[in-house]
PDB file of N, CA and C in Angstrom:
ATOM      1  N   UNK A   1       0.839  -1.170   0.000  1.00  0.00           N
ATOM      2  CA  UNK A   1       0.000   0.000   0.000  1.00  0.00           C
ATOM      3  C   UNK A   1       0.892   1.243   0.000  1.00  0.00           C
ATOM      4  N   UNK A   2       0.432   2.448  -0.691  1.00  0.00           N
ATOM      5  CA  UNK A   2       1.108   3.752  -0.775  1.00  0.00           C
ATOM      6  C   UNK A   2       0.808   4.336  -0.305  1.00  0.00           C
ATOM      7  N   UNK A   3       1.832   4.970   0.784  1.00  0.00           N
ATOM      8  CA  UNK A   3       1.627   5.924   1.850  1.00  0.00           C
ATOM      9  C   UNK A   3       1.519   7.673   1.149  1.00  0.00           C
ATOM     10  N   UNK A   4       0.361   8.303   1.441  1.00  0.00           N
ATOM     11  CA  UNK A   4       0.318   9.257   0.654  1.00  0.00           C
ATOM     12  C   UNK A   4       1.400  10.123   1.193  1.00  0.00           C
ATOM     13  N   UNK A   5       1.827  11.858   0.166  1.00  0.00           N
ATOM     14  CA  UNK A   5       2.698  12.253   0.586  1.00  0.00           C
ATOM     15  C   UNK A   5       2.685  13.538   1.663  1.00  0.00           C
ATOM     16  N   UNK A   6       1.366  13.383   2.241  1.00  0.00           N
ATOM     17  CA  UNK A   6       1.351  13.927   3.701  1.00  0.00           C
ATOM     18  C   UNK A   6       1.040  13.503   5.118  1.00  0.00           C
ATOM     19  N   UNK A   7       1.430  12.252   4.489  1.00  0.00           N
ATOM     20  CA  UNK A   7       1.264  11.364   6.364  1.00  0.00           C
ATOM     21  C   UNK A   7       2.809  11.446   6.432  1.00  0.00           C
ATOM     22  N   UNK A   8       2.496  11.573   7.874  1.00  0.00           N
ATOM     23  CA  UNK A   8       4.190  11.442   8.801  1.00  0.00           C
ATOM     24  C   UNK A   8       3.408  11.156  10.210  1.00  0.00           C
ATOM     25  N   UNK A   9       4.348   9.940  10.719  1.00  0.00           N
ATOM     26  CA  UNK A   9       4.176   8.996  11.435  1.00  0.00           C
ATOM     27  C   UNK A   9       4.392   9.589  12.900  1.00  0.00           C
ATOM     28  N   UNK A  10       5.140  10.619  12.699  1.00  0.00           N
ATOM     29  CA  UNK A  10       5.766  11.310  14.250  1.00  0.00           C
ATOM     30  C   UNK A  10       4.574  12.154  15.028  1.00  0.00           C
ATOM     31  N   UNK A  11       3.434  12.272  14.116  1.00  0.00           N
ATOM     32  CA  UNK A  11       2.481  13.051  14.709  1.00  0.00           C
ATOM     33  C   UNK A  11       1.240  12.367  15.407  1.00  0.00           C
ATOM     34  N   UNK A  12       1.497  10.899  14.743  1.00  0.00           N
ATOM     35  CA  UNK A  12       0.442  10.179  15.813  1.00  0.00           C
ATOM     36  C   UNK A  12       1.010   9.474  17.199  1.00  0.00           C
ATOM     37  N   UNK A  13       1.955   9.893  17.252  1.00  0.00           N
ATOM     38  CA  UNK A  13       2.815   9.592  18.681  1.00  0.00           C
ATOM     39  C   UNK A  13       2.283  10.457  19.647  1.00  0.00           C
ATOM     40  N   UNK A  14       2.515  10.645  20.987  1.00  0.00           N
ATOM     41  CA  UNK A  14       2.144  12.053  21.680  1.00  0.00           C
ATOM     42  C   UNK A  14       3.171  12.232  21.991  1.00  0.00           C
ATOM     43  N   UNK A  15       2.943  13.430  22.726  1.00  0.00           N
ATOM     44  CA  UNK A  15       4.131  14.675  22.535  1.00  0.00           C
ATOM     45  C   UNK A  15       4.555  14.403  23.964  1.00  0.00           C
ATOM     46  N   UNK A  16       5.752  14.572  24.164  1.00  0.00           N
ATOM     47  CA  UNK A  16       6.420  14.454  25.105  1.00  0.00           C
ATOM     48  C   UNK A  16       6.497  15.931  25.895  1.00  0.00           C
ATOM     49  N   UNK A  17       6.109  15.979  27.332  1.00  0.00           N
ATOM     50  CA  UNK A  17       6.030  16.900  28.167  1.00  0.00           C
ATOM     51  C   UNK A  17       7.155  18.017  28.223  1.00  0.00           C
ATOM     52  N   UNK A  18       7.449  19.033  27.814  1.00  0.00           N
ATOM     53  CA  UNK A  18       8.875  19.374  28.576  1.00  0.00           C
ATOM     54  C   UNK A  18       9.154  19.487  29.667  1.00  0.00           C
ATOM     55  N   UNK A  19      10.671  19.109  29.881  1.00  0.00           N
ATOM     56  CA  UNK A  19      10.782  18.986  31.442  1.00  0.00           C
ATOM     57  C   UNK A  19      12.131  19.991  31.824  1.00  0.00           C
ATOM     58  N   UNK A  20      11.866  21.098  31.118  1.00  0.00           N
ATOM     59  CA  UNK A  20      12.772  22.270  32.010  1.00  0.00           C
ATOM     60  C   UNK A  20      12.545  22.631  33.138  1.00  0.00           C
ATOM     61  N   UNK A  21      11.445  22.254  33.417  1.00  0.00           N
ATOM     62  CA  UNK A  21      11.337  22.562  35.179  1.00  0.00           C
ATOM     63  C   UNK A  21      12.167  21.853  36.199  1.00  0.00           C
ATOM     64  N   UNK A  22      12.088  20.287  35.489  1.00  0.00           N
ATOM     65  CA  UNK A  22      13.073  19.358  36.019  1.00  0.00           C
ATOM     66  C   UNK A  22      14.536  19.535  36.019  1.00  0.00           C
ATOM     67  N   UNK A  23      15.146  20.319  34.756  1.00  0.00           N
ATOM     68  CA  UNK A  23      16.378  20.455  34.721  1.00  0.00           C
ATOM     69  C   UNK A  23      16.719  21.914  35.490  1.00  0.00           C
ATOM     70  N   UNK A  24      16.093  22.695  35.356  1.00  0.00           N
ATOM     71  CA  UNK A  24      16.365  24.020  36.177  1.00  0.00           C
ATOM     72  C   UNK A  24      16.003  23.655  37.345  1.00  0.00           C
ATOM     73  N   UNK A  25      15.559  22.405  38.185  1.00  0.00           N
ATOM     74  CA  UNK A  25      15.374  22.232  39.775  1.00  0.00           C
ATOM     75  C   UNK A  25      16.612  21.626  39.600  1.00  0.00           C
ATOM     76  N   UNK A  26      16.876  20.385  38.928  1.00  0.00           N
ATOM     77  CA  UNK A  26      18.557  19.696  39.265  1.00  0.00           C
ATOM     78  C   UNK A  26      19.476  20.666  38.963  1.00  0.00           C
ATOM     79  N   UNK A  27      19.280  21.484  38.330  1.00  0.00           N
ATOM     80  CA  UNK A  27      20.510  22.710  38.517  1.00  0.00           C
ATOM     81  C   UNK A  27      20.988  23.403  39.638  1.00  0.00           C
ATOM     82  N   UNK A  28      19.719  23.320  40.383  1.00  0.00           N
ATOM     83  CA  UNK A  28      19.543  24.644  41.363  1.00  0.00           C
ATOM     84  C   UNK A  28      20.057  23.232  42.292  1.00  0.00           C
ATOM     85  N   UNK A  29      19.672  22.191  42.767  1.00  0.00           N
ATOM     86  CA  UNK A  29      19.964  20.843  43.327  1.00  0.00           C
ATOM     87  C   UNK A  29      21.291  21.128  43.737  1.00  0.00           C
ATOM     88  N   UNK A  30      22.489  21.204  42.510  1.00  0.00           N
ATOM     89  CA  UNK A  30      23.659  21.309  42.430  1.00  0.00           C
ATOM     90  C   UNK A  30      24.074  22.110  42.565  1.00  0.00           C
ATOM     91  N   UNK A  31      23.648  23.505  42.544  1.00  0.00           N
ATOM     92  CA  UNK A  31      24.731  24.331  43.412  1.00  0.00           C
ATOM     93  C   UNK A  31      24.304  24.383  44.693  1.00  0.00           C
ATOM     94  N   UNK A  32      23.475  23.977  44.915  1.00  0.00           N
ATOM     95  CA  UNK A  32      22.332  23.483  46.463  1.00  0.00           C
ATOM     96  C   UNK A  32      23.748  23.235  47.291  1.00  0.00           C
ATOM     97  N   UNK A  33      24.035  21.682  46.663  1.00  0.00           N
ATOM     98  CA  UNK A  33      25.270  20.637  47.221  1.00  0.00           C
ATOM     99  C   UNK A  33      26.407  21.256  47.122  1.00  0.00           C
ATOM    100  N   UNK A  34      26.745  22.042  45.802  1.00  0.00           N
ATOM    101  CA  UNK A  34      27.865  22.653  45.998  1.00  0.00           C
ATOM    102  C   UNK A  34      28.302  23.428  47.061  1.00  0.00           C
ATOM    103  N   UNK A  35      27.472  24.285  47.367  1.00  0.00           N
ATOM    104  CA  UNK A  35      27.790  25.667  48.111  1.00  0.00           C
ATOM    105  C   UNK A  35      27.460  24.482  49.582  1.00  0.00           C
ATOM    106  N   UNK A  36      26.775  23.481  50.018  1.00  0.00           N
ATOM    107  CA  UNK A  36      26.795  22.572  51.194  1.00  0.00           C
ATOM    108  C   UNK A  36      28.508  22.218  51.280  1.00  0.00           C
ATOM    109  N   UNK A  37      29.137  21.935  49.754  1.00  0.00           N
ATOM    110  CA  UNK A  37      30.367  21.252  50.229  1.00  0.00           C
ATOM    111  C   UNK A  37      31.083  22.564  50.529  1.00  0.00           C
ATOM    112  N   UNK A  38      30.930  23.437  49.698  1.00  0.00           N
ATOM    113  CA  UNK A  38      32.055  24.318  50.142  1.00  0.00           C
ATOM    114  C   UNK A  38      31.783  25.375  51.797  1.00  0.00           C
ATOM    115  N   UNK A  39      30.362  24.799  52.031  1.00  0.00           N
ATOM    116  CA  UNK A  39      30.371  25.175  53.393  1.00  0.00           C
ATOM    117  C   UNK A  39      30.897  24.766  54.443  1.00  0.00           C
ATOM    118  N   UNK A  40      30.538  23.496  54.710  1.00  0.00           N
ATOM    119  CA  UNK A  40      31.206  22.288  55.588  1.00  0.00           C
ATOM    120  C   UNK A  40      32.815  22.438  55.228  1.00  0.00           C
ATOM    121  N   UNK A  41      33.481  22.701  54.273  1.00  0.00           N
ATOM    122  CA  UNK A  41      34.729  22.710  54.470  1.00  0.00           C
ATOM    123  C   UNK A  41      35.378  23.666  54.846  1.00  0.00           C
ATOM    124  N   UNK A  42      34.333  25.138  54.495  1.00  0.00           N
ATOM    125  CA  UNK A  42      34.947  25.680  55.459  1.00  0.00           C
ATOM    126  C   UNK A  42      34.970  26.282  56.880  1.00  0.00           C
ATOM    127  N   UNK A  43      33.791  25.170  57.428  1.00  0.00           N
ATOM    128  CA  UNK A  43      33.279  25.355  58.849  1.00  0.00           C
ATOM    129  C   UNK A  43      34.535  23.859  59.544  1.00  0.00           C
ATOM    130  N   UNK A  44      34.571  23.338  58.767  1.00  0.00           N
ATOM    131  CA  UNK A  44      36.036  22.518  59.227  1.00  0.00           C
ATOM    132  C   UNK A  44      37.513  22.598  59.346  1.00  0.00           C
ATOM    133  N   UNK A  45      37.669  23.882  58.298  1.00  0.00           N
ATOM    134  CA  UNK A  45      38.741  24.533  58.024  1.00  0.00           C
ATOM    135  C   UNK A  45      39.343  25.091  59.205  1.00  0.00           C
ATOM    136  N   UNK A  46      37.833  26.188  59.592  1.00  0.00           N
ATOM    137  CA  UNK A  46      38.265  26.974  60.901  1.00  0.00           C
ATOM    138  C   UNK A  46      37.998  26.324  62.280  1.00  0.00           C
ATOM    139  N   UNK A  47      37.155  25.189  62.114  1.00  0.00           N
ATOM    140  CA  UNK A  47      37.858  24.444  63.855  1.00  0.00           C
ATOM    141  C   UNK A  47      38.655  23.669  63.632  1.00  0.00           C
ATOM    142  N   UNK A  48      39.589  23.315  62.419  1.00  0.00           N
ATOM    143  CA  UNK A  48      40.917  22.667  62.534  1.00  0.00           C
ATOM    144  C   UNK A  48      42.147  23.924  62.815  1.00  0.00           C
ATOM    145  N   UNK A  49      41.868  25.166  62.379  1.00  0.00           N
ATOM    146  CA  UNK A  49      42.581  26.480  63.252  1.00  0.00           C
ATOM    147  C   UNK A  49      43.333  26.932  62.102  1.00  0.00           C
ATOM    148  N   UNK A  50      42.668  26.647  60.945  1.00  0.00           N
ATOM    149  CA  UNK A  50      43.458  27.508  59.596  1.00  0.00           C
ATOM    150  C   UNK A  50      42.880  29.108  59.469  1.00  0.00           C
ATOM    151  N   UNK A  51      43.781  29.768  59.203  1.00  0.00           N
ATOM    152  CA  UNK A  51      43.780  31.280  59.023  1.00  0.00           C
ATOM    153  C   UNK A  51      43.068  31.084  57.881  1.00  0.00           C
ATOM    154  N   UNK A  52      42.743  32.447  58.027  1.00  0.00           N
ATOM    155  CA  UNK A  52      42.012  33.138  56.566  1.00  0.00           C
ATOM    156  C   UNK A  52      40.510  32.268  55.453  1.00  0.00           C
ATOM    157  N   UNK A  53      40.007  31.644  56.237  1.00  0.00           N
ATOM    158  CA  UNK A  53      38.873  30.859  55.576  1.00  0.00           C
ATOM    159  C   UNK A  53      37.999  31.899  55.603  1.00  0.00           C
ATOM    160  N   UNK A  54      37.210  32.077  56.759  1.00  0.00           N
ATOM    161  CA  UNK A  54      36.011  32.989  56.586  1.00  0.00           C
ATOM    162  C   UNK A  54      36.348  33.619  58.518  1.00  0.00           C
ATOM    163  N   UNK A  55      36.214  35.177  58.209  1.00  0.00           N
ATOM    164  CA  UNK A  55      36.838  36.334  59.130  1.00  0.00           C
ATOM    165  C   UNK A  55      36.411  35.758  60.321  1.00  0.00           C
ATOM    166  N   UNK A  56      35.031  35.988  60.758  1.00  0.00           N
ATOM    167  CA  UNK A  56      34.823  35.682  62.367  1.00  0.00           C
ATOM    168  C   UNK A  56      34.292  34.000  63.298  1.00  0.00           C
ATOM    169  N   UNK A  57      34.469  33.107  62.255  1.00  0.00           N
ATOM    170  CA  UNK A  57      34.947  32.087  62.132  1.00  0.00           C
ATOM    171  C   UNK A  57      35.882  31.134  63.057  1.00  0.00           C
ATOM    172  N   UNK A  58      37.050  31.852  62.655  1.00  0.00           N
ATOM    173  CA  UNK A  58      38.321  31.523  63.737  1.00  0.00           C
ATOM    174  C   UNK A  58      37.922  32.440  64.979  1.00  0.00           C
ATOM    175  N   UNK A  59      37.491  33.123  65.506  1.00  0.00           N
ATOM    176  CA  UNK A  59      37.133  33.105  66.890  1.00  0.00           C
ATOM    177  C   UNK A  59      36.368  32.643  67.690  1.00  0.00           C
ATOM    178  N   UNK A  60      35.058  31.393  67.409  1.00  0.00           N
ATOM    179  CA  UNK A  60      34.598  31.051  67.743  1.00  0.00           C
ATOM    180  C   UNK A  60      34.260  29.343  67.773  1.00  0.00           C
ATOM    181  N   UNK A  61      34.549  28.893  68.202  1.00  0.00           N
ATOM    182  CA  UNK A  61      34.240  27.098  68.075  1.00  0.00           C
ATOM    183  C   UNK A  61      33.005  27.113  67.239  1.00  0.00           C
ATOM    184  N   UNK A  62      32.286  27.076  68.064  1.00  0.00           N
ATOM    185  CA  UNK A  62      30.500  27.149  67.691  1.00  0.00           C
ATOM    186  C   UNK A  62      30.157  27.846  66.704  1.00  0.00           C
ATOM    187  N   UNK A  63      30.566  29.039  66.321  1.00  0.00           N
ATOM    188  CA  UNK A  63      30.162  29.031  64.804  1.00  0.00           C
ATOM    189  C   UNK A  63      30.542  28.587  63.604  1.00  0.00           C
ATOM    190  N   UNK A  64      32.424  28.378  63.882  1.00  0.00           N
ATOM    191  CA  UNK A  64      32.568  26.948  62.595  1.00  0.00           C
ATOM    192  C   UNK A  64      31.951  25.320  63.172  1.00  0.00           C
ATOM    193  N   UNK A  65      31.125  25.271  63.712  1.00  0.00           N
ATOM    194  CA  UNK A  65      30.773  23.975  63.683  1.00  0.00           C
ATOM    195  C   UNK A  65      29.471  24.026  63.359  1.00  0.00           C
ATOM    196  N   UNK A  66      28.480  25.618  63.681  1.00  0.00           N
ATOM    197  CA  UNK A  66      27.244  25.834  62.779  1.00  0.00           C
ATOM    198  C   UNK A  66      27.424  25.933  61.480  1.00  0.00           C
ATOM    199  N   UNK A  67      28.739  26.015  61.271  1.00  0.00           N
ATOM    200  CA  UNK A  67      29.076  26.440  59.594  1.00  0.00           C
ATOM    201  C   UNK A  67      29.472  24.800  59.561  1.00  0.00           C
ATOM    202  N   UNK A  68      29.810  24.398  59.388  1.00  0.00           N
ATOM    203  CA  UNK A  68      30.030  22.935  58.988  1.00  0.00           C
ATOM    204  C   UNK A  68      28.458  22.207  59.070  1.00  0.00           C
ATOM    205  N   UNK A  69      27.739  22.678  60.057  1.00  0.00           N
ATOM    206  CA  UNK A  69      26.323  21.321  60.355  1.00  0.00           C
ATOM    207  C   UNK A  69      25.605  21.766  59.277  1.00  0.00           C
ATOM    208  N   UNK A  70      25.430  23.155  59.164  1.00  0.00           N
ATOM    209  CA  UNK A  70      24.775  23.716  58.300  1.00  0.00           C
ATOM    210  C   UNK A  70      25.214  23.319  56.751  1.00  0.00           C
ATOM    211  N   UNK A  71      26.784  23.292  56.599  1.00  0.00           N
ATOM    212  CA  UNK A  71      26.637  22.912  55.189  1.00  0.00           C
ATOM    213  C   UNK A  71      26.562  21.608  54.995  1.00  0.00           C
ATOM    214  N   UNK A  72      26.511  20.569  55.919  1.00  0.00           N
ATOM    215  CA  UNK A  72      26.037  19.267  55.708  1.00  0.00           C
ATOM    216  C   UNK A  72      24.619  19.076  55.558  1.00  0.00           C
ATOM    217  N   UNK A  73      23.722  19.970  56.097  1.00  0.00           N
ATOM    218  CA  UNK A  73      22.548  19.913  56.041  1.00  0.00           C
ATOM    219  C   UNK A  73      21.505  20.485  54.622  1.00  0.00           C
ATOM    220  N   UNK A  74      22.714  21.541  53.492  1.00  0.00           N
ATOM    221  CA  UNK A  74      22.600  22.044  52.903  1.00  0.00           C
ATOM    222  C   UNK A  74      23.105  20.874  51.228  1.00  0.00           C
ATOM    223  N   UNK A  75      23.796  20.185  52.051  1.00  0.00           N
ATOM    224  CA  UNK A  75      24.573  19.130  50.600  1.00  0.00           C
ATOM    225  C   UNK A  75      23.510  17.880  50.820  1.00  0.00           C
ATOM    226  N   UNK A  76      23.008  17.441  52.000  1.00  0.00           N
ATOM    227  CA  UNK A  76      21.804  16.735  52.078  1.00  0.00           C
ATOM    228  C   UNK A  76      20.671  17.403  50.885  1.00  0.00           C
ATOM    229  N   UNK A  77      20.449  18.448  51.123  1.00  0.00           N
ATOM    230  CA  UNK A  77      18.944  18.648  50.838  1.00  0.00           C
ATOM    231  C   UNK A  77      19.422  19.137  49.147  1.00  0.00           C
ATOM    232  N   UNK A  78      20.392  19.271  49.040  1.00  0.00           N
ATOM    233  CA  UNK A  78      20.905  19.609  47.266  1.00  0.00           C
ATOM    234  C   UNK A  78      20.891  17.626  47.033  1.00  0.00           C
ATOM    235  N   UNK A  79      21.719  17.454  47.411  1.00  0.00           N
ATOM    236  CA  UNK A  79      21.635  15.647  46.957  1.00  0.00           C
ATOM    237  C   UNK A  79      20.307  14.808  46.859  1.00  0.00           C
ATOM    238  N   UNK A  80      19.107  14.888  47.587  1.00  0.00           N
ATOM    239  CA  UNK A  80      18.473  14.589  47.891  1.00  0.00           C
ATOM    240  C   UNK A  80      17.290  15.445  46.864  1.00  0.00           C
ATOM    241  N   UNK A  81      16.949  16.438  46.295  1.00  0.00           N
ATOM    242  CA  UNK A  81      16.342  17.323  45.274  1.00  0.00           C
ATOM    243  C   UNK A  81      16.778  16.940  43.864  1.00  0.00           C
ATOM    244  N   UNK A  82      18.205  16.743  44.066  1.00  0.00           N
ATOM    245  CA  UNK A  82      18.908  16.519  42.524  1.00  0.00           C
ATOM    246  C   UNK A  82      18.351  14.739  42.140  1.00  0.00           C
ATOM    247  N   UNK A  83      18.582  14.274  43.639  1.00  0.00           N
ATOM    248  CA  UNK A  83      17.998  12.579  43.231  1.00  0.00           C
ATOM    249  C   UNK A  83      16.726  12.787  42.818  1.00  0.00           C
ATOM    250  N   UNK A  84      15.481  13.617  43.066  1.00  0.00           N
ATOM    251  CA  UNK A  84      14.260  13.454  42.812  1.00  0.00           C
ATOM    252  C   UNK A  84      13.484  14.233  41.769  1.00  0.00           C
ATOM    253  N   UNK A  85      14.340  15.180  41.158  1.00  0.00           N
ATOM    254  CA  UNK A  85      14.472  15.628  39.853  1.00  0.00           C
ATOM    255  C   UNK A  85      14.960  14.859  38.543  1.00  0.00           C
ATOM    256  N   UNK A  86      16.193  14.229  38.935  1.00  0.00           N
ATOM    257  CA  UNK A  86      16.463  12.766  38.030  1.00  0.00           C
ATOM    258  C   UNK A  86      15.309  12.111  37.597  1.00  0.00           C
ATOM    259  N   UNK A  87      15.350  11.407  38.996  1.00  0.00           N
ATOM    260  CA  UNK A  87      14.290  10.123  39.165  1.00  0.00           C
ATOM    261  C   UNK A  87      12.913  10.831  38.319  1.00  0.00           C
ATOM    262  N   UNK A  88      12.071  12.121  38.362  1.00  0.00           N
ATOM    263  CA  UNK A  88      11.431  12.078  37.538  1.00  0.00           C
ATOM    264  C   UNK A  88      11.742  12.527  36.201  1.00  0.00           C
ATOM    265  N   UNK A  89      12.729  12.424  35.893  1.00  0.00           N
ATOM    266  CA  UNK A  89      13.069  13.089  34.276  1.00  0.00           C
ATOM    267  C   UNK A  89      13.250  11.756  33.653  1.00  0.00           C
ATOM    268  N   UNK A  90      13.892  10.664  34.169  1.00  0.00           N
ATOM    269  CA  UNK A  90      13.971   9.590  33.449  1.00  0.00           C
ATOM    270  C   UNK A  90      12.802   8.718  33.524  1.00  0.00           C
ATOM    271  N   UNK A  91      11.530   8.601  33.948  1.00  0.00           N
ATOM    272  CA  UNK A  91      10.467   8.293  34.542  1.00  0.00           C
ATOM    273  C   UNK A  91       9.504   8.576  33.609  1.00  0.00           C
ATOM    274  N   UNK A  92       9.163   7.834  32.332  1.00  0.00           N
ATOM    275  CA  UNK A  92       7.805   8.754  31.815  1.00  0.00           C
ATOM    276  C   UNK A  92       6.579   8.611  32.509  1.00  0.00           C
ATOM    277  N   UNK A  93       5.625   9.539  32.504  1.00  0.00           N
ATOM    278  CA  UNK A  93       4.619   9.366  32.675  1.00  0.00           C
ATOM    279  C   UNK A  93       3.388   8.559  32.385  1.00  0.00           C
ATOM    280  N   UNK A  94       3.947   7.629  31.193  1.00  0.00           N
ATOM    281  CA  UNK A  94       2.637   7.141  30.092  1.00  0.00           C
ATOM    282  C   UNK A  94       2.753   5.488  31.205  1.00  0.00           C
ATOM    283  N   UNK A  95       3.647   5.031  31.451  1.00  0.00           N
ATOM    284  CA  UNK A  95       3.175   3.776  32.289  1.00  0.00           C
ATOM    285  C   UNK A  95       3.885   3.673  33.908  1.00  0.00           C
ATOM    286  N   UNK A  96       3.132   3.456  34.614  1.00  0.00           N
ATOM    287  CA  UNK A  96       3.003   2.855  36.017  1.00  0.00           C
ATOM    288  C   UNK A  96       3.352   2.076  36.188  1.00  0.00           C
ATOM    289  N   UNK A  97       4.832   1.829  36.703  1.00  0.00           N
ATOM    290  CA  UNK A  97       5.249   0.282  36.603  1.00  0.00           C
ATOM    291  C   UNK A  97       5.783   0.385  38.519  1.00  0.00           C
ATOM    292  N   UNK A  98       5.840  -1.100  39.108  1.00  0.00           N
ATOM    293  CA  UNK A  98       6.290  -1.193  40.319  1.00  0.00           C
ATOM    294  C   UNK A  98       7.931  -0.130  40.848  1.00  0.00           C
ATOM    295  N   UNK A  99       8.151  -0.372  41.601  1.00  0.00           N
ATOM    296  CA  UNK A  99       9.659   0.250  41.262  1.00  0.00           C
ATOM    297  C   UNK A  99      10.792  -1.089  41.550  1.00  0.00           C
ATOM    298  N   UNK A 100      10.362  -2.156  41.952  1.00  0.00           N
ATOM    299  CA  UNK A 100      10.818  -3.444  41.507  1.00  0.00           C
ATOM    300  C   UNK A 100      11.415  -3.846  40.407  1.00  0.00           C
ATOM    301  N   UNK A 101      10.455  -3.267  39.353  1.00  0.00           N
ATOM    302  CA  UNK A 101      10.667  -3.422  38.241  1.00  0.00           C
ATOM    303  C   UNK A 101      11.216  -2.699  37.033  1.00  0.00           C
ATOM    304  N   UNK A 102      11.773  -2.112  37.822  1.00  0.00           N
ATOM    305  CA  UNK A 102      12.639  -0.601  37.321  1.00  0.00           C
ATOM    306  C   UNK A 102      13.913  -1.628  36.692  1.00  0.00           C
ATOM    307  N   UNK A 103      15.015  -0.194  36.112  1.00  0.00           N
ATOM    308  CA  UNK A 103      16.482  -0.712  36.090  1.00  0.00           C
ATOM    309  C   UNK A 103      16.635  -0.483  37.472  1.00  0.00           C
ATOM    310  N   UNK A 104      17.892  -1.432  37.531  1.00  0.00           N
ATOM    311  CA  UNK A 104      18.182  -0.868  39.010  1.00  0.00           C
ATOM    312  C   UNK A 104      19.396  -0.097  39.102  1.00  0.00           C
ATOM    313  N   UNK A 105      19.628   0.467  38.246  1.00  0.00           N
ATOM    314  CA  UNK A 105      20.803   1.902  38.426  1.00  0.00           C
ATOM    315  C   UNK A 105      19.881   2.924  38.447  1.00  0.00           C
ATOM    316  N   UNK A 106      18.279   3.294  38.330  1.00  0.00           N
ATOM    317  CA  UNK A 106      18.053   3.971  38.711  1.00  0.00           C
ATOM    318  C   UNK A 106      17.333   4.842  39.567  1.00  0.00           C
TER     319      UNK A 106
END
């Protein structure tokens, strides 16, 4: 049979959602974690007693160790956003499957 010359096959497919929302949240995810790591290191920096990390810092125990909890708490919640932005970008919507039955890398 002859396919006339204005059928195209790509249009009875459906359209796939965009998911820039998803990639501009895992973006934001990652500097989430980033700025967590570079916090914690340098709330560790200054209760290991290195000069020049961050000014009022080295005078206090307790606030490089709020600066360290805090940026652990900050690379949590970036790691943990970036996993669940993934997880739905690779995830279509069109079937419901167990998560058993997933790959399991992801």
């Amino acid at each position: 049979m002859k396919l006339s010359d204005g059928f195209d096959a790509r249009r009875l497919r459906p359209r796939n959602a965009s998911n820039w929302r998803l990639r501009v949240g895992a973006a934001l995810a990652a500097l989430l974690a980033t700025l967590g790591v570079l916090l914690s290191m340098a709330g560790v920096a200054a209760l290991l007693g290195q000069h020049s990390v961050l000014g009022p810092l080295n005078d206090s125990a307790i606030a490089a160790s709020l600066c360290g909890v805090t940026g652990l708490v900050l690379l949590y919640l970036g790691v943990s956003l970036w996993r669940r932005c993934r997880r739905r970008s690779r995830h279509s919507s069109n079937l419901n499957m167990a998560p058993h039955l997933m790959k399991k890398r992801d």
